[in-house]
Protein backbone atom coordinates (compact mmCIF):
# COMPACT_ATOMS: atom_id res chain seq x y z
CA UNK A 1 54.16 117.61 97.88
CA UNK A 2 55.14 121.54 98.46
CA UNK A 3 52.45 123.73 97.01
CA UNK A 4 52.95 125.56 93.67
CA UNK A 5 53.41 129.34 94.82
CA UNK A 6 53.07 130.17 91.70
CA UNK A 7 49.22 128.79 90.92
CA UNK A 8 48.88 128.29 86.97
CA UNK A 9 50.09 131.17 85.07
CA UNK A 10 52.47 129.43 82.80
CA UNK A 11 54.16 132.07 82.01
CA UNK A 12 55.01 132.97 85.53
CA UNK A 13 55.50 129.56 85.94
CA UNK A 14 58.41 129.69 82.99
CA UNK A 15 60.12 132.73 83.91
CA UNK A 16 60.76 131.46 87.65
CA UNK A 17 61.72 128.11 86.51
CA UNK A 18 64.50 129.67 84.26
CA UNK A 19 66.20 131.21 87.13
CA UNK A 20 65.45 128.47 89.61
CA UNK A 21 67.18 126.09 86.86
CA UNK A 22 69.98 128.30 86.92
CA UNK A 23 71.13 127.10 90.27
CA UNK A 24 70.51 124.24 90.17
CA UNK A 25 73.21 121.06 90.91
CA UNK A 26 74.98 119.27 88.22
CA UNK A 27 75.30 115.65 88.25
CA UNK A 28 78.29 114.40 86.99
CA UNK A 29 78.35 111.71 84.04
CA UNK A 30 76.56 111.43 80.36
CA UNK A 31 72.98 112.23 80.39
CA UNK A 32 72.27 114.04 84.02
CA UNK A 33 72.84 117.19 83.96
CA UNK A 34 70.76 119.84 85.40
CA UNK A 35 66.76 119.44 85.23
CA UNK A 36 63.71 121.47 85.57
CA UNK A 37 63.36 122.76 89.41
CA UNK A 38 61.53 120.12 90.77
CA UNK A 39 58.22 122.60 91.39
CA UNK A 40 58.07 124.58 88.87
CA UNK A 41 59.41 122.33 85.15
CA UNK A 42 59.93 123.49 82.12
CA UNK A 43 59.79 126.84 80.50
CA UNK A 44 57.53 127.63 77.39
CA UNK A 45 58.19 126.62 74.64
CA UNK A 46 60.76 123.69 75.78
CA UNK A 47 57.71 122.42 78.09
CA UNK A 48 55.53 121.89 74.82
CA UNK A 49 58.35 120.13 72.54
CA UNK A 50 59.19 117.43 75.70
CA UNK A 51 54.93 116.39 76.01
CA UNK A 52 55.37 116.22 72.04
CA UNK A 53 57.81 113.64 72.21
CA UNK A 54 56.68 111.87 75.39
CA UNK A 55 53.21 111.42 73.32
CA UNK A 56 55.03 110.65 70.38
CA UNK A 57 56.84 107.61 72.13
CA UNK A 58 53.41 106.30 73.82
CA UNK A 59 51.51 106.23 70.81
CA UNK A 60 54.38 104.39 69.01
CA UNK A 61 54.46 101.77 72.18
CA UNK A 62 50.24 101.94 72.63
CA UNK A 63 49.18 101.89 68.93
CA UNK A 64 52.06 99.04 67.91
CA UNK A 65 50.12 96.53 69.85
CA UNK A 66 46.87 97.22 68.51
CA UNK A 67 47.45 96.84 64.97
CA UNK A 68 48.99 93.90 65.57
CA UNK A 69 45.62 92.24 66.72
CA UNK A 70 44.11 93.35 63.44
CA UNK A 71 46.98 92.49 61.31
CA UNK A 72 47.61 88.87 63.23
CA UNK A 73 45.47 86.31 60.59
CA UNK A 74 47.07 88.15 57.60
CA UNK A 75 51.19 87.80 58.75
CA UNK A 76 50.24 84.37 59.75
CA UNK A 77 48.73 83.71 56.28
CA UNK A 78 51.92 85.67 54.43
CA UNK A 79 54.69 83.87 56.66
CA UNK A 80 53.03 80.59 56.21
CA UNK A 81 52.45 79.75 59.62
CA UNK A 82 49.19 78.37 61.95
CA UNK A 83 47.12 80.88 63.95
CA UNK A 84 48.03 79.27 67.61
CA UNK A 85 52.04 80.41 66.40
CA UNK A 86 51.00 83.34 64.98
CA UNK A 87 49.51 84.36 68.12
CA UNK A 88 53.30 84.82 69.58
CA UNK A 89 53.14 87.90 67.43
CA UNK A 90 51.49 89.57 70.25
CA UNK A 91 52.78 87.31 73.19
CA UNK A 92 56.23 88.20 72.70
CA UNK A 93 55.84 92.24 72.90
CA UNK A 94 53.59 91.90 75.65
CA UNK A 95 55.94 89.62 77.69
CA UNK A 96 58.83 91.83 77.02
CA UNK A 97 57.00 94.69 77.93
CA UNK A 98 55.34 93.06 81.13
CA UNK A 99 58.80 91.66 82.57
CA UNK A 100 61.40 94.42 81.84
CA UNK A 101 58.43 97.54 82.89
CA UNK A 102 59.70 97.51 86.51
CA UNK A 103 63.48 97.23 85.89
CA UNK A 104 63.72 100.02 83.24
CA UNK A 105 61.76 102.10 85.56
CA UNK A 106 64.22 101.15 88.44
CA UNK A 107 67.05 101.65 86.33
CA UNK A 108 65.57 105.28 85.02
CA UNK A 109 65.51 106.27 88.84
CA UNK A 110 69.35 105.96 89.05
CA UNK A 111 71.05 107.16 85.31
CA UNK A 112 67.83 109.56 84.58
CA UNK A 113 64.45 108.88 83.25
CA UNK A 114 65.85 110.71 79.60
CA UNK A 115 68.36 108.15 78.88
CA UNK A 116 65.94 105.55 79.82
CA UNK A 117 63.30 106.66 77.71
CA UNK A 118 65.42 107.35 75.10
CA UNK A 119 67.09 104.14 74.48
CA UNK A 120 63.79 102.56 74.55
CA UNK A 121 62.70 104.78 71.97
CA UNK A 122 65.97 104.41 69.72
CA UNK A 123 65.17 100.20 70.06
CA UNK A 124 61.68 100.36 69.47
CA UNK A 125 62.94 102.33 66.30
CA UNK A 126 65.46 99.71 65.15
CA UNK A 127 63.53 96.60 66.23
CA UNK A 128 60.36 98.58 64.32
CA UNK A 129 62.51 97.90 61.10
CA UNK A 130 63.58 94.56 61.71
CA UNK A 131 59.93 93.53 61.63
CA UNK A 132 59.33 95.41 58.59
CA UNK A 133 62.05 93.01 57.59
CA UNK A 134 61.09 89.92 58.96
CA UNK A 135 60.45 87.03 56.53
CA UNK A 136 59.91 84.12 59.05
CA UNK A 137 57.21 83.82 62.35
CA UNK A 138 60.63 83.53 64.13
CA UNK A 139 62.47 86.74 63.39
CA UNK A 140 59.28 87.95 63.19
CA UNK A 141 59.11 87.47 67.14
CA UNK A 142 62.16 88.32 68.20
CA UNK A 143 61.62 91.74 66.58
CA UNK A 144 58.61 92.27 68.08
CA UNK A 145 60.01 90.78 71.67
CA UNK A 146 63.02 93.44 70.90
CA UNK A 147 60.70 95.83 70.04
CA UNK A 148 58.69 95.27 73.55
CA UNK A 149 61.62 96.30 75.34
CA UNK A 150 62.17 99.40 73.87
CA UNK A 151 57.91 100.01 74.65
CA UNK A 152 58.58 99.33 77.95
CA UNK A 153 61.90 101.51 78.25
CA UNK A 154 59.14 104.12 76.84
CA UNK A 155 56.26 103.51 78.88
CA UNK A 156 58.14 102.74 82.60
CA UNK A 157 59.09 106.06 82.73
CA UNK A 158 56.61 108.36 80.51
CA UNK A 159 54.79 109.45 83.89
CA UNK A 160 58.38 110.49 85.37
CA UNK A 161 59.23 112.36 82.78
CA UNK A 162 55.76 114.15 83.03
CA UNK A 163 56.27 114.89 86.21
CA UNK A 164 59.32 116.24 85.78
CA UNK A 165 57.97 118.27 83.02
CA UNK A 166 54.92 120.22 84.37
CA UNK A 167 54.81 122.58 87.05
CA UNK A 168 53.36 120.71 90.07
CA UNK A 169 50.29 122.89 90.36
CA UNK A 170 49.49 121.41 86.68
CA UNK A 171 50.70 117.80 87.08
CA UNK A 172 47.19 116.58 86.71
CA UNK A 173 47.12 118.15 82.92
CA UNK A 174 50.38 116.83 82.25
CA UNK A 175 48.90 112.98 83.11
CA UNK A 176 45.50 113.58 82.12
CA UNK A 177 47.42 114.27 78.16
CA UNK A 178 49.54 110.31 78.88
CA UNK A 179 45.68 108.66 79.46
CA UNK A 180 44.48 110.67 76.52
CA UNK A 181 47.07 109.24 74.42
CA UNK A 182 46.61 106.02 75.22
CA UNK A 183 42.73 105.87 74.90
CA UNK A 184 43.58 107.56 70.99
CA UNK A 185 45.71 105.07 70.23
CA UNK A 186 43.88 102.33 71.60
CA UNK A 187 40.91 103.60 69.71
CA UNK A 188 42.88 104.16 66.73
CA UNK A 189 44.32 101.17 66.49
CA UNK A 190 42.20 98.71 64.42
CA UNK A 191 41.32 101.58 62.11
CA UNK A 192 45.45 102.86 61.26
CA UNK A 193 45.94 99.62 60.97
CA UNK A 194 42.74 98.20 58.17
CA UNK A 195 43.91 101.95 56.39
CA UNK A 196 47.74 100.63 56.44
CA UNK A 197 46.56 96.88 54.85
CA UNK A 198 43.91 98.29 52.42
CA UNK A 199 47.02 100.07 50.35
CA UNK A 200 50.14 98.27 51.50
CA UNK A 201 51.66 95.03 52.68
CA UNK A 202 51.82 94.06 56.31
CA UNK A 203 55.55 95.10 57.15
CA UNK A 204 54.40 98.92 56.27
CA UNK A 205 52.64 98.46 59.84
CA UNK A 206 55.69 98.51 61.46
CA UNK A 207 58.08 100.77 58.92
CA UNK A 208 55.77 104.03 59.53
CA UNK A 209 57.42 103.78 62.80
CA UNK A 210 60.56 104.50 61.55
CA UNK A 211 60.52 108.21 60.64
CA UNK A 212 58.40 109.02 63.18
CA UNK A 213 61.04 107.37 66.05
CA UNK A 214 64.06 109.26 64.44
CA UNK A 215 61.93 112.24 64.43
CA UNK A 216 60.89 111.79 68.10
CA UNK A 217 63.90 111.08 69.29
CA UNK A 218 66.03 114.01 67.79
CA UNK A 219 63.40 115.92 69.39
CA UNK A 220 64.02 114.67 72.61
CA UNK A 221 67.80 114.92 72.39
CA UNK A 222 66.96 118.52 72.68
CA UNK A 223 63.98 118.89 74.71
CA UNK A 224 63.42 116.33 77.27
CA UNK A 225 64.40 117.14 81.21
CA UNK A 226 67.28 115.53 82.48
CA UNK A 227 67.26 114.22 86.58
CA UNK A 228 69.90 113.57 88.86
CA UNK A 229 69.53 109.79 89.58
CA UNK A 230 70.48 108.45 93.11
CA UNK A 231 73.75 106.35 93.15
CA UNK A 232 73.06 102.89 94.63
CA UNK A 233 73.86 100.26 92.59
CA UNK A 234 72.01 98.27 90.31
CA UNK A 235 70.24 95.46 91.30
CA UNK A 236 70.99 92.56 88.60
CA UNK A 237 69.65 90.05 90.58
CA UNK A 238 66.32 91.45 91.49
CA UNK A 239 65.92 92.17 88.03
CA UNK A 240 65.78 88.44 86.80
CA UNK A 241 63.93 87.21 89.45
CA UNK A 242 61.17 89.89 88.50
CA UNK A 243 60.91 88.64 85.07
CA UNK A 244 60.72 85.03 86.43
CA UNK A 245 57.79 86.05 88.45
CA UNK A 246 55.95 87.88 85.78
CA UNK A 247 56.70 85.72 83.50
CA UNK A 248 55.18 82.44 85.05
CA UNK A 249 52.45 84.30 86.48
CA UNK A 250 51.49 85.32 82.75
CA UNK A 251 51.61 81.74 81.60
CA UNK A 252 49.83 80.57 84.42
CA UNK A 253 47.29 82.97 84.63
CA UNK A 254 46.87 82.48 80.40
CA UNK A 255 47.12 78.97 80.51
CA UNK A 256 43.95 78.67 83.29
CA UNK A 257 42.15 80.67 81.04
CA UNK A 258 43.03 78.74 77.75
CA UNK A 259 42.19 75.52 79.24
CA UNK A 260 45.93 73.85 79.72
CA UNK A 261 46.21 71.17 81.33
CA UNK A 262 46.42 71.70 85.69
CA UNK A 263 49.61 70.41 86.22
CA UNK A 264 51.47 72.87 83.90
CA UNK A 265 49.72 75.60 85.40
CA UNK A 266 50.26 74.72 88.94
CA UNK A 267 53.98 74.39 88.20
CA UNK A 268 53.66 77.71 86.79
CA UNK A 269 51.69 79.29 89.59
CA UNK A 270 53.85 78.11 92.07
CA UNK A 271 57.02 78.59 90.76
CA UNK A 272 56.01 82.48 91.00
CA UNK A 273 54.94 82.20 94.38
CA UNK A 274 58.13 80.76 95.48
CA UNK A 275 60.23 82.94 93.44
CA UNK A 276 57.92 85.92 94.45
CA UNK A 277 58.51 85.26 98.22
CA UNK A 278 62.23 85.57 97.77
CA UNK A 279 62.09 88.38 95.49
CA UNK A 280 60.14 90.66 97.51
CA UNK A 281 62.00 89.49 100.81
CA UNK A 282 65.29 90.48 98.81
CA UNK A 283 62.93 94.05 98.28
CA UNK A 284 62.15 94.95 101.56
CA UNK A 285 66.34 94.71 102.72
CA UNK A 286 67.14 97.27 99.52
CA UNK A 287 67.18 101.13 100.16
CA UNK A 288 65.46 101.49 96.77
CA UNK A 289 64.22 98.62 95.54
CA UNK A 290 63.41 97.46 92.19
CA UNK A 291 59.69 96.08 93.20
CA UNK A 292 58.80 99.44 94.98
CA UNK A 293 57.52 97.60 98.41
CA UNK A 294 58.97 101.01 100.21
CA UNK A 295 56.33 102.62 98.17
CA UNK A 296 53.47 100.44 98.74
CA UNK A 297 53.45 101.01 102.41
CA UNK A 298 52.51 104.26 101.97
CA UNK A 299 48.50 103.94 102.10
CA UNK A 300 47.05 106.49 99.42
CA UNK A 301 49.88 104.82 97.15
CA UNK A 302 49.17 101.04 97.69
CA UNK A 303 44.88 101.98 97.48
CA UNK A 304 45.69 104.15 93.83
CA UNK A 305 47.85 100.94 92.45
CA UNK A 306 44.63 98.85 93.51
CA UNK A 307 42.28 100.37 92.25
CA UNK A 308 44.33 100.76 88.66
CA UNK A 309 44.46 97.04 88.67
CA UNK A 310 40.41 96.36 89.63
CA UNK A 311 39.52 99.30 87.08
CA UNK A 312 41.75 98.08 84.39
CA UNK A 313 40.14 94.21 84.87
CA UNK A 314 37.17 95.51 84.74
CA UNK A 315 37.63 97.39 81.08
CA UNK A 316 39.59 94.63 79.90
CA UNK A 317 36.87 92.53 80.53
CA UNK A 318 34.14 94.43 79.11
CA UNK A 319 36.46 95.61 75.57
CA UNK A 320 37.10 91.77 74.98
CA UNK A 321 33.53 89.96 75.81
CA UNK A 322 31.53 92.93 73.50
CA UNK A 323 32.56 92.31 70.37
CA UNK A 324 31.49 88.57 71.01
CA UNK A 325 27.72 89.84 72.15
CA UNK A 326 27.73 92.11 69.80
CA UNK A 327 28.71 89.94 66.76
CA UNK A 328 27.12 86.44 67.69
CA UNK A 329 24.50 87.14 70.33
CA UNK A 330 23.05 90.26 68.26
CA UNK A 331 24.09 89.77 65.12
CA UNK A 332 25.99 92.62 63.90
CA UNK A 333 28.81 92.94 61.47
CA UNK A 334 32.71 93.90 62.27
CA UNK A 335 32.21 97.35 60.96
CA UNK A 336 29.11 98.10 63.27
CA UNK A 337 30.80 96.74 66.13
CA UNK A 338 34.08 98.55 65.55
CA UNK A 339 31.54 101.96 65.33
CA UNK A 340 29.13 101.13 68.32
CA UNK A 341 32.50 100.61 70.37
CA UNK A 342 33.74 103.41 69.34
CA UNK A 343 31.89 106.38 72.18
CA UNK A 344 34.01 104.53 75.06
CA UNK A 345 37.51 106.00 74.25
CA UNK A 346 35.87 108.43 72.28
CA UNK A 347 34.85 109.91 75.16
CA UNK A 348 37.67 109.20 77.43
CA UNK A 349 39.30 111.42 74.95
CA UNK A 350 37.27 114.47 76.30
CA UNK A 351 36.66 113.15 80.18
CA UNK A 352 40.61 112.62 80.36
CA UNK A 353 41.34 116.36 80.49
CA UNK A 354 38.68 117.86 82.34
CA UNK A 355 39.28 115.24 84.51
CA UNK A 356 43.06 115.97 85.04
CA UNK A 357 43.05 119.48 85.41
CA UNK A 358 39.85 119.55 87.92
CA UNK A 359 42.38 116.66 89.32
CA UNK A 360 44.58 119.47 90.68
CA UNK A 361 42.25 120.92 92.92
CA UNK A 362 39.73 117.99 94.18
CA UNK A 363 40.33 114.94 95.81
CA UNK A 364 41.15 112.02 93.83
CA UNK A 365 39.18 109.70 96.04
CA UNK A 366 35.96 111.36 95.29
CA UNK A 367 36.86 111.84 91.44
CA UNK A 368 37.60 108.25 90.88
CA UNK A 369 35.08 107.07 93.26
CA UNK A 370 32.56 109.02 91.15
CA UNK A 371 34.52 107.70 87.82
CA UNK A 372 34.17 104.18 88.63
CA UNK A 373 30.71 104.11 89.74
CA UNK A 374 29.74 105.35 86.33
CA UNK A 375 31.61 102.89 84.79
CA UNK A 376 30.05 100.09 87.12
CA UNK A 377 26.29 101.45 86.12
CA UNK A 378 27.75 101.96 82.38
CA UNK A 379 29.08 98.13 82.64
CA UNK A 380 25.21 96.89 83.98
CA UNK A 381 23.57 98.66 81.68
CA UNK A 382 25.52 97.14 78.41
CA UNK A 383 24.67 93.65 80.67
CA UNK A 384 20.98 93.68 80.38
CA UNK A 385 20.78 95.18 76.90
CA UNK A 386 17.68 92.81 75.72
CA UNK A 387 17.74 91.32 72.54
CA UNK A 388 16.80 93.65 70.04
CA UNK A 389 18.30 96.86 71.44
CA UNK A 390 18.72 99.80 68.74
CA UNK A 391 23.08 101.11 67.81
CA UNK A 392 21.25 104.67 70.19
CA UNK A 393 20.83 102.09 72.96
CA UNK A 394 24.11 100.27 72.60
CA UNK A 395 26.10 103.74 71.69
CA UNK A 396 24.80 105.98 74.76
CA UNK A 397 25.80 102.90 77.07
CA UNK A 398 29.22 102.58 75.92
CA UNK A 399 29.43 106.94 76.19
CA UNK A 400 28.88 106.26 79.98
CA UNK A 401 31.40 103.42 80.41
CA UNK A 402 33.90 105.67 78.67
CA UNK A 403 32.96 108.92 80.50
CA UNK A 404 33.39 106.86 83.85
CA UNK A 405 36.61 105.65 83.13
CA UNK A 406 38.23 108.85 81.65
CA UNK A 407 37.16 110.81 84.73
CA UNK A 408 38.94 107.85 87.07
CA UNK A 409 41.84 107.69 84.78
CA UNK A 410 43.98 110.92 85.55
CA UNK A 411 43.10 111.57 88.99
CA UNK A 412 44.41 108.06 89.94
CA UNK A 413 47.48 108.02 88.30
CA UNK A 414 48.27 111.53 89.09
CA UNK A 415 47.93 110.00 92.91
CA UNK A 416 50.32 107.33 92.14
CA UNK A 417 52.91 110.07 91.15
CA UNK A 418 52.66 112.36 93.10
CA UNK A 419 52.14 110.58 96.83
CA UNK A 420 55.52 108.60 96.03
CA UNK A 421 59.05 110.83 96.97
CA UNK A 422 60.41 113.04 93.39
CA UNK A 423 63.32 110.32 93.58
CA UNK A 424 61.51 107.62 93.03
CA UNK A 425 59.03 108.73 90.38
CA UNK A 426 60.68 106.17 87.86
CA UNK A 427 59.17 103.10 90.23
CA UNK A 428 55.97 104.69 90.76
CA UNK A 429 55.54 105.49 87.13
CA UNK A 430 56.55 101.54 86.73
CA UNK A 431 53.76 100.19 89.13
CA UNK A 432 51.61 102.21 87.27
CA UNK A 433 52.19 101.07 83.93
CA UNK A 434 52.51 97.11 85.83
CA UNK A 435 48.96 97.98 87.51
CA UNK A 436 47.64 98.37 84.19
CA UNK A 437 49.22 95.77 81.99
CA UNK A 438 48.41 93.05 85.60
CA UNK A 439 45.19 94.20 85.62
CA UNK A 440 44.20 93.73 81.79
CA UNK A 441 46.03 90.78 81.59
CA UNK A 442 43.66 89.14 84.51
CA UNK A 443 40.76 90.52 82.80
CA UNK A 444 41.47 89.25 79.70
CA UNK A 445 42.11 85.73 81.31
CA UNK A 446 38.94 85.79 82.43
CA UNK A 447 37.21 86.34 79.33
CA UNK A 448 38.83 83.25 78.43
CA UNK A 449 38.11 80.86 81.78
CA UNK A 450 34.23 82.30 81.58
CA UNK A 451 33.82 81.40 78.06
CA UNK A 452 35.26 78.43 78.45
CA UNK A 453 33.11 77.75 81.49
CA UNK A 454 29.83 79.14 79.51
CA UNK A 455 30.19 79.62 76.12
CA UNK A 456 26.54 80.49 75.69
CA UNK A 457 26.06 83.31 78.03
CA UNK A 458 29.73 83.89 78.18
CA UNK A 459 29.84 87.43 77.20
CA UNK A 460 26.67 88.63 79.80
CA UNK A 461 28.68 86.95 82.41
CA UNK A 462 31.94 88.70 81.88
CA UNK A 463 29.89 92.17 81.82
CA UNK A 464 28.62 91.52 85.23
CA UNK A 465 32.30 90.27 86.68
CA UNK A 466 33.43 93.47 84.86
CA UNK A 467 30.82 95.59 86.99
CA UNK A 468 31.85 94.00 90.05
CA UNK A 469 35.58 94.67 89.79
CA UNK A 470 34.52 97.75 88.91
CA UNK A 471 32.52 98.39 91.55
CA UNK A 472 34.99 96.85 94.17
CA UNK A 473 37.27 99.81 92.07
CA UNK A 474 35.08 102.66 93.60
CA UNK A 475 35.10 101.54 97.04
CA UNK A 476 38.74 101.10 97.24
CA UNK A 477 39.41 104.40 95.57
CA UNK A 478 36.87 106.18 98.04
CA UNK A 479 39.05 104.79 100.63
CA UNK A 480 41.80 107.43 99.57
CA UNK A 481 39.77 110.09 101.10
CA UNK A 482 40.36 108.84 104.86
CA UNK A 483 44.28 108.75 104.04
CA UNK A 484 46.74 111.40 103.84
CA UNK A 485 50.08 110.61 101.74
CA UNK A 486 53.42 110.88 102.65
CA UNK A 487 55.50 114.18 102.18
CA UNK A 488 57.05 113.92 98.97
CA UNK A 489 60.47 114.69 99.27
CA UNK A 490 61.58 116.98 96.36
C-alpha cells in the first residue's frame, strides 16, 4: 500500500480528500457512484456518521446471536418444543451466516460493498420482525436463517467498508473500532438479553432491532462510501458449491463432536472434500474468484488468515469450557461466573484501540506475536488454577487472556486488509469474517469431542488445547515478520 502523505491530521486528511473526490470516476449503474479517494476516505463529519452505522450493523449481527444463547430454554419452553429442536434457534443463523459470508463478500466486490451491506442490513431488519412474530420453532427458524443472511451481508463486508472509510495512514483505528464492537457485544450479550426477559416477553429480543435497523440504515443511505466494483460476472455456481462445502463441513465437524454416529459423519466429511476439490479447482481458473485462492498465495495474507483461525480456536475453546470449571468443578453460581468472565472482553475493549492505532506504525508480526503469547500464558494460568482459588485469582487471569487477545486482534485483521489489492477488499474482509466463524466453530467442536472423551477433567483439558492453538497462533503470526506483502493496487 502507497504511504499516507498526509500522516494523521484529520483535518488535512478531509480537506484533500474533498478535492481528490472531486475527480474522481463515476461508475455507471444504481449504487456506484463516486467513493472516497482510495488514500485518503472520508471527510469529517461524513467519516464519523459511516463508522456509526457500520458499528450499528455489527452489533445488530454480533449481539443477535448472543442473546439467543441466553434466551434458547425459554422460546423452547413458550413454543412448546424440546431443547435438541430448540437448539436450531442458533444453528440456523449461524449456518446462514457461515455459508453465504464468502459470496456476499464476492458479490460486494463487483456492485459495491454499500449495496451489499445495505441489503443485509434492510433483511436483518425485516427478518428481525418476523421473529418477533414467530409463533412456531419453524417460522421461528426460518426467520432467524433469513435473518443470518442479512448478518452475513453485514459482516462480509464491514472491514471493506472500513477501509474504504479511513484514511490509510489510520486504517488500523478504523479496524481496531470493528474488534471493539464485537468484543462489546459479545460481552454484552447475556446481560441485554436477562435485562430484555426480566421486563418483557422473548420476541422483544428481536423487535428492539427494528428501530434501530431503520435508523441505521437511513443513515447509511446518506453516509456510507460507495466503490466502483469490477465487472466480471457473477459466479452462481461457485456460490452453491461453497455453501455445500461449509455446510457439510459444519455438520461433520458438529456431529464428531456431539457423538453421531461415524458413518454420517464420514459421509459428511467427505462429501466436502470432494466438493471442496472441485470448488477450489473451479477457483484457481477465475480472475476473481469467489474463495479468494488468488489472495491466499500471497504469504503475509495466507499466515494473517491462519493465525485468525488458531487464535479464534483457541478463545472459543477457553469462553465455552470456563463456565463448566467454573460452575461444577468450583462451585460457583451463574451470576459469579458471568462477572469473573467478564475482565476478558472487558479488556479487549481497551487493548483493541491502542492496539490498532500503534498497529499503524509497528509490525503486525511482532504485535500479534506478543498478543498471542499473552493469551497462551493467560490460557495456562486459568489451567492450573488449584482448587480453591479466590474471584482476584480467577479475575486477573482472565484480564491477561483478554489483554492478549485485544492487542492480536486489530493488527491481524488490519494485515488481512490491507496486504490484499483495494479491489478485492470485499473477499479479504470475507476470509476474515470465515477465519473467525471456522475457527470458533472448531473450537467449539472440541469442547464437545473432549468432554465427551473426559467428562471429568474435560474443562482443564480444553484450557491446555486452547493454549496450544494459541501458542501455535504466535509462531505463525511471528512468521509475518520474514514476509513482505504484495503491492496493493489502489
Amino acid at each position: 500500500m502507497q504511504a499516507h502523505a498526509s500522516g494523521n491530521d484529520d483535518s488535512h486528511s478531509s480537506n484533500k480528500a474533498g478535492t481528490a473526490r472531486a475527480s474522481q470516476p463515476t461508475a455507471a449503474g444504481p449504487g456506484t457512484g463516486p467513493g472516497p479517494e482510495p488514500e485518503l476516505g472520508l471527510p469529517l463529519p461524513q467519516r464519523y456518521w459511516a463508522i456509526l452505522v457500520v458499528i450499528l450493523g455489527l452489533t445488530l449481527a454480533v449481539l443477535d446471536s448472543a442473546i439467543a444463547n441466553v434466551a434458547l430454554p425459554t422460546i423452547a419452553r413458550d413454543l412448546h418444543a424440546s431443547g435438541a429442536a430448540s437448539i436450531w434457534v442458533i444453528n440456523a443463523y449461524q449456518l446462514a451466516v457461515t455459508i453465504s459470508l464468502l459470496p456476499l463478500a464476492s458479490l460486494g466486490d463487483r456492485i459495491g460493498y454499500r449495496r451489499v451491506y445495505l441489503g443485509g442490513l434492510m433483511l436483518f431488519t425485516v427478518a428481525s420482525l418476523g421473529c418477533s412474530l414467530s409463533s412456531s420453532l419453524p417460522t421461528l427458524a426460518f426467520a432467524r436463517m433469513v435473518q443470518g443472511f442479512g448478518a452475513a451481508g453485514i459482516m462480509s463486508v464491514n472491514t471493506a467498508l472500513v477501509r474504504n472509510i479511513y484514511p490509510s495512514a489510520q486504517l488500523g483505528r478504523g479496524i481496531a473500532i470493528n474488534a471493539m464492537v464485537v468484543a462489546v457485544s459479545s460481552a454484552v450479550g447475556p446481560t441485554v438479553a436477562s435485562g430484555v426477559l426480566a421486563v418483557a416477553a422473548w420476541p422483544w429480543l428481536f423487535a428492539i432491532n427494528v428501530p434501530i435497523g431503520i435508523a441505521a440504515i437511513a443513515s447509511g443511505l446518506k453516509a456510507l462510501p460507495r466503490n466502483i466494483g469490477h465487472k466480471a460476472p457473477y459466479d452462481y455456481l461457485s456460490a452453491v458449491m461453497n455453501a455445500f462445502v461449509f455446510g457439510l463441513l459444519i455438520f461433520a465437524v458438529d456431529g464428531l463432536g456431539h457423538g453421531e454416529r461415524w458413518i454420517y459423519v464420514s459421509a459428511e466429511a467427505l462429501g466436502a472434500i470432494v466438493i471442496g476439490y472441485f470448488f477450489v479447482r473451479r477457483q484457481l481458473r477465475q480472475p476473481a474468484p469467489l474463495l479468494p485462492v488468488d489472495l491466499l498465495r500471497i504469504p503475509v495474507f495466507a499466515l494473517s488468515i491462519g493465525t485468525s483461525v488458531c487464535s479464534f480456536a483457541a478463545q472459543m475453546l477457553a469462553f465455552v469450557s470456563l463456565p463448566f470449571m467454573l460452575q461444577d468443578t468450583l462451585g460457583l453460581t451463574q451470576v459469579q461466573t458471568g462477572l469473573l468472565m467478564t475482565p476478558w472482553p472487558l479488556v479487549i475493549v481497551i487493548a483493541a484501540p491502542v492496539s490498532g492505532v500503534l498497529s499503524d506504525r509497528l509490525s503486525a508480526g511482532w504485535l500479534g506475536g506478543i498478543g498471542l503469547v499473552a493469551l497462551t500464558v493467560g490460557l495456562l494460568l486459568l489451567a492450573t488454577l488449584g482448587a480453591h482459588p479466590q474471584p482476584l485469582d480467577i479475575a486477573w487471569r482472565m484480564a491477561v487472556c483478554g489483554a492478549g487477545f485485544g492487542i492480536f486482534q486489530s493488527p491481524n485483521n488490519r494485515t488481512i486488509l490491507s496486504s490484499a489489492p483495494r479491489s478485492r477488499s470485499g473477499g479479504a474482509s470475507g476470509m476474515l469474517g470465515t477465519a473467525r466463524l471456522s475457527g470458533q466453530t472448531l473450537g467449539a467442536a472440541l469442547v464437545a469431542l473432549i468432554f465427551g472423551v473426559a467428562p471429568q477433567h474435560g474443562p482443564t483439558i480444553a484450557l491446555y488445547v486452547a493454549a496450544c492453538f494459541a501458542a501455535v497462533a504466535s509462531v505463525v503470526s511471528t512468521l509475518r515478520v520474514m514476509q513482505r506483502a504484495s503491492p496493493v493496487a489502489a
